[in-house]
C-alpha atoms as a PDB file:
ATOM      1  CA  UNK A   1      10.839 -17.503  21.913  1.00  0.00           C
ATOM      2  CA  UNK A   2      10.975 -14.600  19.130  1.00  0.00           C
ATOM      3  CA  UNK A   3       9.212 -15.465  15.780  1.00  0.00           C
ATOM      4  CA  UNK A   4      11.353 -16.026  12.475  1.00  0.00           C
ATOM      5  CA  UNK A   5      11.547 -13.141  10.289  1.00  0.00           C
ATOM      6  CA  UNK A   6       9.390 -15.152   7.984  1.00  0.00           C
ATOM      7  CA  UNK A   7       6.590 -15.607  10.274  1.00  0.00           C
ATOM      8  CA  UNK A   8       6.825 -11.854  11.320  1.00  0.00           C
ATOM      9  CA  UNK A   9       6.845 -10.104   8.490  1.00  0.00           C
ATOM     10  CA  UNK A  10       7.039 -11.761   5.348  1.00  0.00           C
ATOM     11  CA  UNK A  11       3.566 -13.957   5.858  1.00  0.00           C
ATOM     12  CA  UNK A  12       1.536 -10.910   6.728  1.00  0.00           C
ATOM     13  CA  UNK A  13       2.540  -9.342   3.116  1.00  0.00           C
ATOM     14  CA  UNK A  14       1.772 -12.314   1.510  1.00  0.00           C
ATOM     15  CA  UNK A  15      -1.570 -12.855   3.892  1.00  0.00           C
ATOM     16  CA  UNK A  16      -2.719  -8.950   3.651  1.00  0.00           C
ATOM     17  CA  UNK A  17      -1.784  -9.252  -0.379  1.00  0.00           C
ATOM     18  CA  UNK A  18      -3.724 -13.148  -0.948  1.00  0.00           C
ATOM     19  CA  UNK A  19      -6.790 -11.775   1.578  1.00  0.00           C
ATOM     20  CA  UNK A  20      -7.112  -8.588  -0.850  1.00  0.00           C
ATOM     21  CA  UNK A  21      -7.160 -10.682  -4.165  1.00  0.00           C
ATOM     22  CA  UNK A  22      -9.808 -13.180  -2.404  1.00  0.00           C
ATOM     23  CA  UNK A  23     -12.179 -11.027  -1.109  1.00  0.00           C
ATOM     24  CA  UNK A  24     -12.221  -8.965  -5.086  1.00  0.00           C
ATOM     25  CA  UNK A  25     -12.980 -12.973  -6.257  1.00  0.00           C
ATOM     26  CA  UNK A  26     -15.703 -13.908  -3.789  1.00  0.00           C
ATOM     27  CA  UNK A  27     -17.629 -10.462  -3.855  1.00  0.00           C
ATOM     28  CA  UNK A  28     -16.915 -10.572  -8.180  1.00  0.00           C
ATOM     29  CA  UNK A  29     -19.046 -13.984  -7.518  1.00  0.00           C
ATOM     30  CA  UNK A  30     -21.466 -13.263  -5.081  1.00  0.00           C
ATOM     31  CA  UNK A  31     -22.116 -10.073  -7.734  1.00  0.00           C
ATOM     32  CA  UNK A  32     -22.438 -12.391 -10.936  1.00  0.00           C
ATOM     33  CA  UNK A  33     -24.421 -15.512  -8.658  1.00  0.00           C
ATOM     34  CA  UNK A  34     -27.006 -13.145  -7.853  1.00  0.00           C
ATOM     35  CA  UNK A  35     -27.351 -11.029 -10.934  1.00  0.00           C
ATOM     36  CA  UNK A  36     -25.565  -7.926  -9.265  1.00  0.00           C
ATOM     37  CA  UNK A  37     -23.104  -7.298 -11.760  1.00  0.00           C
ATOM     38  CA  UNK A  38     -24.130  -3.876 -12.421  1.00  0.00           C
ATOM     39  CA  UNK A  39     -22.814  -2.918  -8.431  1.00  0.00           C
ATOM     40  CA  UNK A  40     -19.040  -3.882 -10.104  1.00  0.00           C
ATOM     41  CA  UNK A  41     -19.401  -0.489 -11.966  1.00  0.00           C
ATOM     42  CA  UNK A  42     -20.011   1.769  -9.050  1.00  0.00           C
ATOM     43  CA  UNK A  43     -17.477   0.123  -7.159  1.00  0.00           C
ATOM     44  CA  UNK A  44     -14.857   1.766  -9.512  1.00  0.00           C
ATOM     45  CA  UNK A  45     -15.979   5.145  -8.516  1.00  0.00           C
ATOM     46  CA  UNK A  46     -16.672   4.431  -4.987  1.00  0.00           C
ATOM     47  CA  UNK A  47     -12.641   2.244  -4.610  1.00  0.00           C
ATOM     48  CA  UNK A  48     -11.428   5.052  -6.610  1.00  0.00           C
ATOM     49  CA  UNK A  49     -12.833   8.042  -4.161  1.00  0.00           C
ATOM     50  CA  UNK A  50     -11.728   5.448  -0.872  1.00  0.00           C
ATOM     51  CA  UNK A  51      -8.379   6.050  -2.678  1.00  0.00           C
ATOM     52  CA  UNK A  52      -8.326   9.313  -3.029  1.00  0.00           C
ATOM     53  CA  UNK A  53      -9.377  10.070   0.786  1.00  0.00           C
ATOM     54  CA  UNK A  54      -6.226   7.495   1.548  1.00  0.00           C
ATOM     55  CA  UNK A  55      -4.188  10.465   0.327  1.00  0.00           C
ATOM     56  CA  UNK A  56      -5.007  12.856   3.205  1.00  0.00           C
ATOM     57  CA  UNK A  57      -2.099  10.831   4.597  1.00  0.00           C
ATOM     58  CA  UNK A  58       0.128  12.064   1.738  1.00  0.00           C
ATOM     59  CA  UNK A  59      -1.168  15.516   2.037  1.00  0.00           C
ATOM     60  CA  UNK A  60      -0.621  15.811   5.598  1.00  0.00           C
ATOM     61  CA  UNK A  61       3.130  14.418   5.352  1.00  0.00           C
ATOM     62  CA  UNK A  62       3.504  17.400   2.703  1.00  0.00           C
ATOM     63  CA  UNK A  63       2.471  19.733   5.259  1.00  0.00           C
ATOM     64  CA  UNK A  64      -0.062  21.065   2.502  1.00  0.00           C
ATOM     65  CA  UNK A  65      -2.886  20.101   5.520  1.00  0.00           C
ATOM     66  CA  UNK A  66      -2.021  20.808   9.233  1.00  0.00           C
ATOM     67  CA  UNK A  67      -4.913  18.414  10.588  1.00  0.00           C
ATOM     68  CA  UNK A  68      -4.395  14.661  12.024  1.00  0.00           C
ATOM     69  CA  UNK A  69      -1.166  12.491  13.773  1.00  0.00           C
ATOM     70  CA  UNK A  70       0.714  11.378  10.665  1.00  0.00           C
ATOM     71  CA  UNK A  71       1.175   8.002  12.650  1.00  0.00           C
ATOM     72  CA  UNK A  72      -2.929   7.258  12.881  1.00  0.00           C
ATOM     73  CA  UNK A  73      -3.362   9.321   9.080  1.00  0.00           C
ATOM     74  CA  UNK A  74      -0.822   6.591   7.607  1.00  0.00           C
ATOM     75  CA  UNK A  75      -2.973   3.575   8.946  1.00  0.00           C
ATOM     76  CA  UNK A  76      -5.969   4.987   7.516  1.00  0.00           C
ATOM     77  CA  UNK A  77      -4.312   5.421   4.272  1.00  0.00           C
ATOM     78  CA  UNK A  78      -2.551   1.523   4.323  1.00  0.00           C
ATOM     79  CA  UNK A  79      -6.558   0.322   4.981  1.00  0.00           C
ATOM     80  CA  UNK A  80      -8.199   2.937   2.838  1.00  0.00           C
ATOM     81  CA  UNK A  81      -6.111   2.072  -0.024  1.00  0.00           C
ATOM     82  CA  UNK A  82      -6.117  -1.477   0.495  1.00  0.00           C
ATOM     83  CA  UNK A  83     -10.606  -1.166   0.711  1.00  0.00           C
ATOM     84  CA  UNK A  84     -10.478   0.632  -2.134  1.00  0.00           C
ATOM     85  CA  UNK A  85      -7.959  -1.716  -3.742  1.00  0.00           C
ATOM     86  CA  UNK A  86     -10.334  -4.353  -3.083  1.00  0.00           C
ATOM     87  CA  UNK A  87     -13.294  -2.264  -4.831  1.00  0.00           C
ATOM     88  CA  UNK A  88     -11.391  -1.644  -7.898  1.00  0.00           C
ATOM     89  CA  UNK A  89     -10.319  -5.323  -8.156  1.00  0.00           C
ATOM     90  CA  UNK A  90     -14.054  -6.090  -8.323  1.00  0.00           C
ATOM     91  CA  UNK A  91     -15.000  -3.573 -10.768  1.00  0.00           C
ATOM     92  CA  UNK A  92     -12.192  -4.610 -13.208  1.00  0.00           C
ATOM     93  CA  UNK A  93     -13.588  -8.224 -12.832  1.00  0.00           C
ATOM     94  CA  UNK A  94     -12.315 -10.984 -15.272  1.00  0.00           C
ATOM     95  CA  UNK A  95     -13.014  -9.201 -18.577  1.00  0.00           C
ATOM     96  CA  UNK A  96     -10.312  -8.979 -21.255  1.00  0.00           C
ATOM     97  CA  UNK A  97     -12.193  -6.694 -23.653  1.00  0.00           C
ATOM     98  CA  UNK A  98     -10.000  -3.693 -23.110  1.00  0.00           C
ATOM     99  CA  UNK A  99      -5.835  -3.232 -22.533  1.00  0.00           C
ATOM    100  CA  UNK A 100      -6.159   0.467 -20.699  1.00  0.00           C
ATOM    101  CA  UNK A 101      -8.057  -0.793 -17.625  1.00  0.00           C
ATOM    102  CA  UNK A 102      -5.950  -4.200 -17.278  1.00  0.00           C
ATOM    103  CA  UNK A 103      -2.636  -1.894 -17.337  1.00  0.00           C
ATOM    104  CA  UNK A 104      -4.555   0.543 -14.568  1.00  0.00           C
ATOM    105  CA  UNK A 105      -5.452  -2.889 -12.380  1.00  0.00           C
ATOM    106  CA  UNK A 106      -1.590  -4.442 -13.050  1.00  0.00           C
ATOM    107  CA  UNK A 107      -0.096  -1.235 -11.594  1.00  0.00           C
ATOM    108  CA  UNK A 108      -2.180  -0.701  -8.709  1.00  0.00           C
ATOM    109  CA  UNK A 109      -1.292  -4.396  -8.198  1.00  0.00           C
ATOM    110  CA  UNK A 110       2.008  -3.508  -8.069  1.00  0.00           C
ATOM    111  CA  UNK A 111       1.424  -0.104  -5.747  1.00  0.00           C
ATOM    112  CA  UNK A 112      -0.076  -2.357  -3.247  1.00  0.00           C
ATOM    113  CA  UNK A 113       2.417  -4.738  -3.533  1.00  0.00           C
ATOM    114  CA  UNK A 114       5.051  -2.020  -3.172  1.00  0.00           C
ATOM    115  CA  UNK A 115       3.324  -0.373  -0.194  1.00  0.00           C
ATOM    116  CA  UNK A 116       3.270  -3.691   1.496  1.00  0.00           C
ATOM    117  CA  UNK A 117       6.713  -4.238   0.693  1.00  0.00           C
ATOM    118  CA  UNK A 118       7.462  -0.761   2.217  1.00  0.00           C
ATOM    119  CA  UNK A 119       5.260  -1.127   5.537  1.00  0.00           C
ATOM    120  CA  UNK A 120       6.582  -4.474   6.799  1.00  0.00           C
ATOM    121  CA  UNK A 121      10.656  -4.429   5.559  1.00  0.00           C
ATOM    122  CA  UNK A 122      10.837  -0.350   6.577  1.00  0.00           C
ATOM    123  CA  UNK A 123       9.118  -1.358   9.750  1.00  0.00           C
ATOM    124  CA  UNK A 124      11.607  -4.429  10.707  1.00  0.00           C
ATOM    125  CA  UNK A 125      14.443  -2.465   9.667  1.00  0.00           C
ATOM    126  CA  UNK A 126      13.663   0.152  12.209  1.00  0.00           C
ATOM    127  CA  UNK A 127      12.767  -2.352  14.841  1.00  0.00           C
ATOM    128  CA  UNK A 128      16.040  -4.356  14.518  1.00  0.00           C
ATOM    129  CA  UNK A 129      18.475  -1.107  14.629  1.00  0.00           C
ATOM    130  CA  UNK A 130      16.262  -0.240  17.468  1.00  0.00           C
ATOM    131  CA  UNK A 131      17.277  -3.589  19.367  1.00  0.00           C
ATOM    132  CA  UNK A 132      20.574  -3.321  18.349  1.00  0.00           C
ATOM    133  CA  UNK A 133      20.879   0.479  20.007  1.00  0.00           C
ATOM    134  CA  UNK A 134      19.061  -1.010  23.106  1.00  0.00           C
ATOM    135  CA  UNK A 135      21.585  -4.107  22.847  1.00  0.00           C
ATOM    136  CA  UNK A 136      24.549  -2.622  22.940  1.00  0.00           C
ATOM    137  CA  UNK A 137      23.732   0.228  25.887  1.00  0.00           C
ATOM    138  CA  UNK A 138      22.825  -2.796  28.144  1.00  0.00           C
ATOM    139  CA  UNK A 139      26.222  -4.283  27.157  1.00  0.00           C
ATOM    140  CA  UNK A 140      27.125  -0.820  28.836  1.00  0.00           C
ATOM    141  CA  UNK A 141      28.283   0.926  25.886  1.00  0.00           C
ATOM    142  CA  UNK A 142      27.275   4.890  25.995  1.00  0.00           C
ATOM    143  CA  UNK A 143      24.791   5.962  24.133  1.00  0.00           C
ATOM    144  CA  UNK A 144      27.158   8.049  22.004  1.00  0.00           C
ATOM    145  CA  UNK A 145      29.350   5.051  21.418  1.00  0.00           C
ATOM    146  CA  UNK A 146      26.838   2.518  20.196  1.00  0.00           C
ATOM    147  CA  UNK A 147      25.357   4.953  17.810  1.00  0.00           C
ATOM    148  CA  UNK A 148      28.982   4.875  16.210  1.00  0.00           C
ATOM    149  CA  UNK A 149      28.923   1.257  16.188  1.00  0.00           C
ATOM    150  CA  UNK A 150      25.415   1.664  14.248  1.00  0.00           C
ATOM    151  CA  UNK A 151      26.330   3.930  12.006  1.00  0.00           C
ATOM    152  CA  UNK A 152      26.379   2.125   9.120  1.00  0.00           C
ATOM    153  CA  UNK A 153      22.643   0.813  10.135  1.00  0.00           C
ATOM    154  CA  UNK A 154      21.691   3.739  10.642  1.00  0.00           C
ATOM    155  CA  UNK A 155      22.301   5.009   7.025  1.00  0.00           C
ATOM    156  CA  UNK A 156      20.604   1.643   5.791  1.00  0.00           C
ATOM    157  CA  UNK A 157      17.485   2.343   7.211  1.00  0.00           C
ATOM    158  CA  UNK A 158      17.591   5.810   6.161  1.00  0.00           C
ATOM    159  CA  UNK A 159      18.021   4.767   2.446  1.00  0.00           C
ATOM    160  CA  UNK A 160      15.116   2.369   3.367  1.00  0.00           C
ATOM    161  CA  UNK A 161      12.886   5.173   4.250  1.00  0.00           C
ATOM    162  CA  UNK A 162      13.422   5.595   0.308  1.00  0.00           C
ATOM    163  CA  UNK A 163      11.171   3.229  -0.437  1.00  0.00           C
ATOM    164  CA  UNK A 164       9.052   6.040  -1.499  1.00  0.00           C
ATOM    165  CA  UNK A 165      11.499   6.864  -4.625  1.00  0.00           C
ATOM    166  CA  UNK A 166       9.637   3.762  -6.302  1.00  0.00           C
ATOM    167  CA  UNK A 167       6.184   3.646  -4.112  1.00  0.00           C
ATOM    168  CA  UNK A 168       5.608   7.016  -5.374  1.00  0.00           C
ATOM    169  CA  UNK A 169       6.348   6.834  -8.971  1.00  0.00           C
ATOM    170  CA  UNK A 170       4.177   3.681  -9.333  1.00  0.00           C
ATOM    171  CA  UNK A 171       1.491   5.153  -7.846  1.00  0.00           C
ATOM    172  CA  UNK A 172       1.526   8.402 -10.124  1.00  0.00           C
ATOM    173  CA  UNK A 173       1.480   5.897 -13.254  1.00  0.00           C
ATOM    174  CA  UNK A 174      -1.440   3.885 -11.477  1.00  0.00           C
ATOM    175  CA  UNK A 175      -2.978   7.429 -11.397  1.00  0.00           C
ATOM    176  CA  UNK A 176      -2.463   8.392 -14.997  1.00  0.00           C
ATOM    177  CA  UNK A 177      -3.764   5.004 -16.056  1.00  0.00           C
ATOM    178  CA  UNK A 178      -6.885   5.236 -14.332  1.00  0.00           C
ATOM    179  CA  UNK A 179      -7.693   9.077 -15.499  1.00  0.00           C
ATOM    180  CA  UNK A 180      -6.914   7.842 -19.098  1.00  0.00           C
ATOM    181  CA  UNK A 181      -9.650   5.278 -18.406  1.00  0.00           C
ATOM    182  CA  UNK A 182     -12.002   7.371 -16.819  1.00  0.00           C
ATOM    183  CA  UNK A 183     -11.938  10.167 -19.504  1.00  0.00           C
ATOM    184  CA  UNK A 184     -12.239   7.067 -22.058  1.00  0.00           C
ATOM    185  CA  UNK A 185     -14.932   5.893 -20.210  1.00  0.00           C
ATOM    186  CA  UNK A 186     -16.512   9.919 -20.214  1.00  0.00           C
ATOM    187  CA  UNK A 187     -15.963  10.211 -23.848  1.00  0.00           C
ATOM    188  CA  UNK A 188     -16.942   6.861 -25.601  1.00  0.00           C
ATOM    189  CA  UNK A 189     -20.266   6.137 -23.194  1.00  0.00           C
ATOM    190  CA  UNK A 190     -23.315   5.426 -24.698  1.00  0.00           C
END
């Protein structure tokens, strides 16, 4: 029996997404219940350089780096970013002493959420026109003929692939956020 769509894709956003936000609350009190609170600010250097490496994915796509499969380079940046996520969560802990660091944390919030958003809907868009192709040449349509008849799939999962027009953009002010707080941080240390 196949699984609902809810079951198969929608839970594991909203499982990878709730686990993230979890594990930055448990460490964040396993940090402050044994006086450890101090690891929370090396954690924003050491999320923020996981992060960083995440982008070899980026770089690679680019062609700017000729090293790696794309297809194993993208999982390591999903979990790289997602670790790192998890770092930074903890490091911005529940403090509301300054606005700059809470907008850097709300947006990379939302870049995970978008990247989630992006992995599982791109990824059951291309498996359902892929089913649909298969479908319709064991109905014994030609292969030229059913990819008329998908045409208009086809196109929607190529506009899907441009997920990236918003991923992207989110993730460039989720960068800008976080160097404004880091050269605050540089400048106004004691």
């Amino acid at each position: 029996m196949k699984q609902s769509l809810l079951v198969k894709y929608v839970l594991p956003f909203f499982q990878w997404y709730a686990l993230m936000i979890f594990l930055a609350i448990a460490i964040d009190y396993f940090l402050h219940r044994f006086q450890l609170v101090y690891v929370g600010r090396y954690l924003g250097f050491t999320g923020t350089l996981v992060i960083a490496v995440s982008f070899i994915y980026s770089l690679r796509k680019r062609k700017i780096i000729e090293a790696g499969s794309p297809k194993k380079l993208l999982l390591l940046h999903e979990y790289l970013a997602w670790l790192g996520s998890i770092m930074l969560l903890v490091h911005a802990g529940i403090h509301f002493n300054a606005v700059l660091p809470w907008l850097a944390i709300l947006m990379l919030l939302i870049a995970v959420a978008s990247g989630l958003v992006g992995k599982f809907l791109l990824k059951k868009a291309n498996e359902t026109l892929k089913e649909k192709r298969q479908a319709l040449i064991n109905s014994g349509l030609s292969t030229e003929v059913a990819d008329k008849k998908l045409f208009f799939d086809s196109i929607t999962v190529d506009l899907m692939k441009k997920w990236r027009a918003v991923h992207l953009p989110i993730t460039l002010i989720l960068g800008i956020l976080a160097l404004m707080h880091i050269i605050t941080i540089v400048m106004f240390s004691k």
